[in-house]
Protein backbone atom coordinates (compact mmCIF):
# COMPACT_ATOMS: atom_id res chain seq x y z
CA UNK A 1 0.00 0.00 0.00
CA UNK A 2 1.74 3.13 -1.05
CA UNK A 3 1.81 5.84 1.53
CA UNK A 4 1.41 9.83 0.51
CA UNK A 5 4.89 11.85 1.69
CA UNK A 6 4.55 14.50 4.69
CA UNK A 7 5.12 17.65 2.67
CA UNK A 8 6.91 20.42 5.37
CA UNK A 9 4.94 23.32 5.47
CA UNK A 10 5.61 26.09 2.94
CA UNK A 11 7.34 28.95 4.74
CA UNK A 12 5.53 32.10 4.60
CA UNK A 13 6.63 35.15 2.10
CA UNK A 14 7.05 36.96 5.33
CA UNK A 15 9.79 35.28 6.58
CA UNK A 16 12.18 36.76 4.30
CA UNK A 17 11.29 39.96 4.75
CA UNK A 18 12.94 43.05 6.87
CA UNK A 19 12.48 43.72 10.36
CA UNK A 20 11.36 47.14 8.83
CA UNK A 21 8.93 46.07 6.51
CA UNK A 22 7.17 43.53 9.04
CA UNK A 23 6.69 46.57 11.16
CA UNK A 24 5.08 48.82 8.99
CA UNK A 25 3.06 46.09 7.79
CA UNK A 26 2.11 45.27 11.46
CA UNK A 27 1.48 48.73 12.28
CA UNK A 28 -0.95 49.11 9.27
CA UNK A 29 -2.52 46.56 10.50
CA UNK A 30 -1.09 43.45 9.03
CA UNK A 31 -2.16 40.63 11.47
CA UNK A 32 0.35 38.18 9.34
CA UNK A 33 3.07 40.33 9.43
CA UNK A 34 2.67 40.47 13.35
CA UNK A 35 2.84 37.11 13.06
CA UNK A 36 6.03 36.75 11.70
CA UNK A 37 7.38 39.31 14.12
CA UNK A 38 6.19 36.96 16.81
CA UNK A 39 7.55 33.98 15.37
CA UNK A 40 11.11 35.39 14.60
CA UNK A 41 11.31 37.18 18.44
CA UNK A 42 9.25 35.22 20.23
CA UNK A 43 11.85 32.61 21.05
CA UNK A 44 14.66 34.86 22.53
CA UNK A 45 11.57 37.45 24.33
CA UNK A 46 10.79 33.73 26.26
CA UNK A 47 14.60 33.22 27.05
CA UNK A 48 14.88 36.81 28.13
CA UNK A 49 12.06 36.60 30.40
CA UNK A 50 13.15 33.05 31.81
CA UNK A 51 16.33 34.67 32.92
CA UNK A 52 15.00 37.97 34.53
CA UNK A 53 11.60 35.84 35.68
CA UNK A 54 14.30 33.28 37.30
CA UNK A 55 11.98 30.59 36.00
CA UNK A 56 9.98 29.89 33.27
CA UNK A 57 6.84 29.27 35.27
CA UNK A 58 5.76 32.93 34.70
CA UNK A 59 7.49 33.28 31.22
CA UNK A 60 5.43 32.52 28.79
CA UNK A 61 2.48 35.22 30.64
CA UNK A 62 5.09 37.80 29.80
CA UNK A 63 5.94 37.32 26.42
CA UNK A 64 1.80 37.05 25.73
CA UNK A 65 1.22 40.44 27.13
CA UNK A 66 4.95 41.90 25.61
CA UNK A 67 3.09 40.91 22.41
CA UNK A 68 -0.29 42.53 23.21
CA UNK A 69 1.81 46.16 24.17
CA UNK A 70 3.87 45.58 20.95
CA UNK A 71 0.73 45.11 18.72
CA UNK A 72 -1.05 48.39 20.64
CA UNK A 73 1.47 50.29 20.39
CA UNK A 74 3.57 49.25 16.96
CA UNK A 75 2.00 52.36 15.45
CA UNK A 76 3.94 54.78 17.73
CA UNK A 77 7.69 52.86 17.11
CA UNK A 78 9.57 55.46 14.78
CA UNK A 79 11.96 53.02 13.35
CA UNK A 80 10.92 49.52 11.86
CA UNK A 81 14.08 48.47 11.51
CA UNK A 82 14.93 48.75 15.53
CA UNK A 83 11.65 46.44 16.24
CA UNK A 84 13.81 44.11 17.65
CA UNK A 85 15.29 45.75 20.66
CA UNK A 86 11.79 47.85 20.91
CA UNK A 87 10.45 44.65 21.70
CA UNK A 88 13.57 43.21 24.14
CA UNK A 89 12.52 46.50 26.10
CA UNK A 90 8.84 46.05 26.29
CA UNK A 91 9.88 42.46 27.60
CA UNK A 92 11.86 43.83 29.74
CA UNK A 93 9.69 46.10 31.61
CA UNK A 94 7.03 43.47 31.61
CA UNK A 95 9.20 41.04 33.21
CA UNK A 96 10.70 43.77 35.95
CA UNK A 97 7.14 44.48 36.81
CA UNK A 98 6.18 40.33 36.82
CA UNK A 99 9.09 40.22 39.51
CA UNK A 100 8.21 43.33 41.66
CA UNK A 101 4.25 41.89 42.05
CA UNK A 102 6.16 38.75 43.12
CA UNK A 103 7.37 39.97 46.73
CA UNK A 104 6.43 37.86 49.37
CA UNK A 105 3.68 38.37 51.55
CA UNK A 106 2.89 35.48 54.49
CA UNK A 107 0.33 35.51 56.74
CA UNK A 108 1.96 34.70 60.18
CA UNK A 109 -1.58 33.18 61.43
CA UNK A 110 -1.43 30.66 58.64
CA UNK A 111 2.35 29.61 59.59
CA UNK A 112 2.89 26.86 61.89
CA UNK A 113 6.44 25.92 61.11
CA UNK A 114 9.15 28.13 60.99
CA UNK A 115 10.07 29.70 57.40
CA UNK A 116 13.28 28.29 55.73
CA UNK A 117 16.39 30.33 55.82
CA UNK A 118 15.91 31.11 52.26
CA UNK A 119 12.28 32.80 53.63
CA UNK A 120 13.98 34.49 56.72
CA UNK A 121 13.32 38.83 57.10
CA UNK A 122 16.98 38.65 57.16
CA UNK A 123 17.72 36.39 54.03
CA UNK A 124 14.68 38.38 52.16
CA UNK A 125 16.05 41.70 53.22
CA UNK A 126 19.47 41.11 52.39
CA UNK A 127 18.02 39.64 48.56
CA UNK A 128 16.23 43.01 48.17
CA UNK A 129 19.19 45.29 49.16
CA UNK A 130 21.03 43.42 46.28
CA UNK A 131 18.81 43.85 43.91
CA UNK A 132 17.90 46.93 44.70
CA UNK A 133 22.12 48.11 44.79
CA UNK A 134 22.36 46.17 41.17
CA UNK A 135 19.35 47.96 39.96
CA UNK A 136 21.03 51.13 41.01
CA UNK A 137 24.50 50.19 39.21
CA UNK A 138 22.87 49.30 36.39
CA UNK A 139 20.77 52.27 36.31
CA UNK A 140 24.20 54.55 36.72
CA UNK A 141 26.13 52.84 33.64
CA UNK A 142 25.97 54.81 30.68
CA UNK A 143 23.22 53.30 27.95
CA UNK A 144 24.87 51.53 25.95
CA UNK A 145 27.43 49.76 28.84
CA UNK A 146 23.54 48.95 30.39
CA UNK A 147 22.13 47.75 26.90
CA UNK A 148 25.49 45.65 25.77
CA UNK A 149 25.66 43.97 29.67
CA UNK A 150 21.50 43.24 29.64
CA UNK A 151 21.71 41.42 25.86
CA UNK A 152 24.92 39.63 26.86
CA UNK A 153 24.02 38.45 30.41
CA UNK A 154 20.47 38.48 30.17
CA UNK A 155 19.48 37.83 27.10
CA UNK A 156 22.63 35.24 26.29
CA UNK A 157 23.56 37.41 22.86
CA UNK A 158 26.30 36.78 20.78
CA UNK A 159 28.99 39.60 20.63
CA UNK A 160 28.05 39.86 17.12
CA UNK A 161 24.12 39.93 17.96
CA UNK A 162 24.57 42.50 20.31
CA UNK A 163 27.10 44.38 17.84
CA UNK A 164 24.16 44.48 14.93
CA UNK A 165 21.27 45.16 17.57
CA UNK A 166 23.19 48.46 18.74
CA UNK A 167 24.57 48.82 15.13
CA UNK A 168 28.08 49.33 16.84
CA UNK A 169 31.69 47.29 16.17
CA UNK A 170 31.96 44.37 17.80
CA UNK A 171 35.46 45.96 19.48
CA UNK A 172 33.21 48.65 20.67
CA UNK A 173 30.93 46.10 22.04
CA UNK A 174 33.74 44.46 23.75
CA UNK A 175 34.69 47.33 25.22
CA UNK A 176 31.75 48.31 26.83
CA UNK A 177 31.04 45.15 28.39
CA UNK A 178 34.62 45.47 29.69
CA UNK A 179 33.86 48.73 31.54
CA UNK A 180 30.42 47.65 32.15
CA UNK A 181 31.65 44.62 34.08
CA UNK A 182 34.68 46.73 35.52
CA UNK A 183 32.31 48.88 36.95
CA UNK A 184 29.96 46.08 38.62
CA UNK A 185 33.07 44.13 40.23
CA UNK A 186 33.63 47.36 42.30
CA UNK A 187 29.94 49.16 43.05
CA UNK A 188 28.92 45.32 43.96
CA UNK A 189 32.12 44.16 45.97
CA UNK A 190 30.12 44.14 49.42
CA UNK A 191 27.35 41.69 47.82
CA UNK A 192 30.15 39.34 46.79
């Protein structure tokens, strides 16, 4: 009995084009070309968010409603072409915000047995003051240091990703991370 071959899919036109020309598409209101946009950032927008998120149980919430910003507001982005990092940032927010709805509240009449250590005012306390000091590092590096050291450590780029993101040399990219890092080795050396 013969049996038909499973054809792959035929990729879509859209796949091949520009960054810029899926966004003015999208912003026109091109559902397909949103699409596309989804399909070619969704993947590093979920390992973005797993890193920030710390887990991926909350991930895939944040990349939905990254997506549901980016399709509101696509009309508003000035440049097509930078769609990419527009949407790294609107991940990024949404993901800061996931983790600062996340802080712990217990309810001491509901606890019986003592919290672990990781749960402890002290331990909890001593977690926020670090990310609260690294927020405040990062916040003090010029842009670009900030940028290169968020798509490298965060986001796991390439130096040559990050390089065409920024539209910078990949020595300049290199560089930055140098001073980036320089600089959080010694504002951080009392959290180490």
């Amino acid at each position: 009995m013969p049996t038909t071959p499973i054809r792959a899919p035929l990729a879509s036109p859209f796949e091949s084009f520009t960054d810029q020309t899926l966004a003015d598409r999208a912003a026109d209101g091109d559902i397909r070309a949103f699409e596309a946009l989804v399909r070619r950032y969704g993947p590093l927008m979920r390992v973005y968010a797993s890193r920030v998120l710390g887990s991926n149980d909350e991930m895939d919430d944040v990349v939905q409603e990254s997506f549901i910003t980016a399709w509101q507001q696509l009309p508003t982005l000035d440049n097509g072409a930078a769609v990419r990092s527009w949407l790294m940032r609107i991940v990024s927010r949404k993901s800061v915000d996931r983790l600062r709805a996340r802080r712990p509240h217990l309810n001491v009449d509901l606890t019986d047995a003592p919290a672990p250590e990781s749960h402890s005012p002290h331990r909890l306390a001593e977690v926020e003051s670090q990310t609260e000091a690294l927020t405040r590092v990062l916040g003090d590096l010029p842009e670009d240091q900030r940028r290169c050291w968020m798509l490298r450590e965060l986001a796991e780029c390439s130096y040559g990703e990050i390089a065409e993101e920024l539209e910078l040399p990949v020595s300049t990219v290199r560089g930055l991370l140098a001073r980036a890092r320089k600089t959080l080795l010694q504002e951080m050396e009392e959290w180490r």
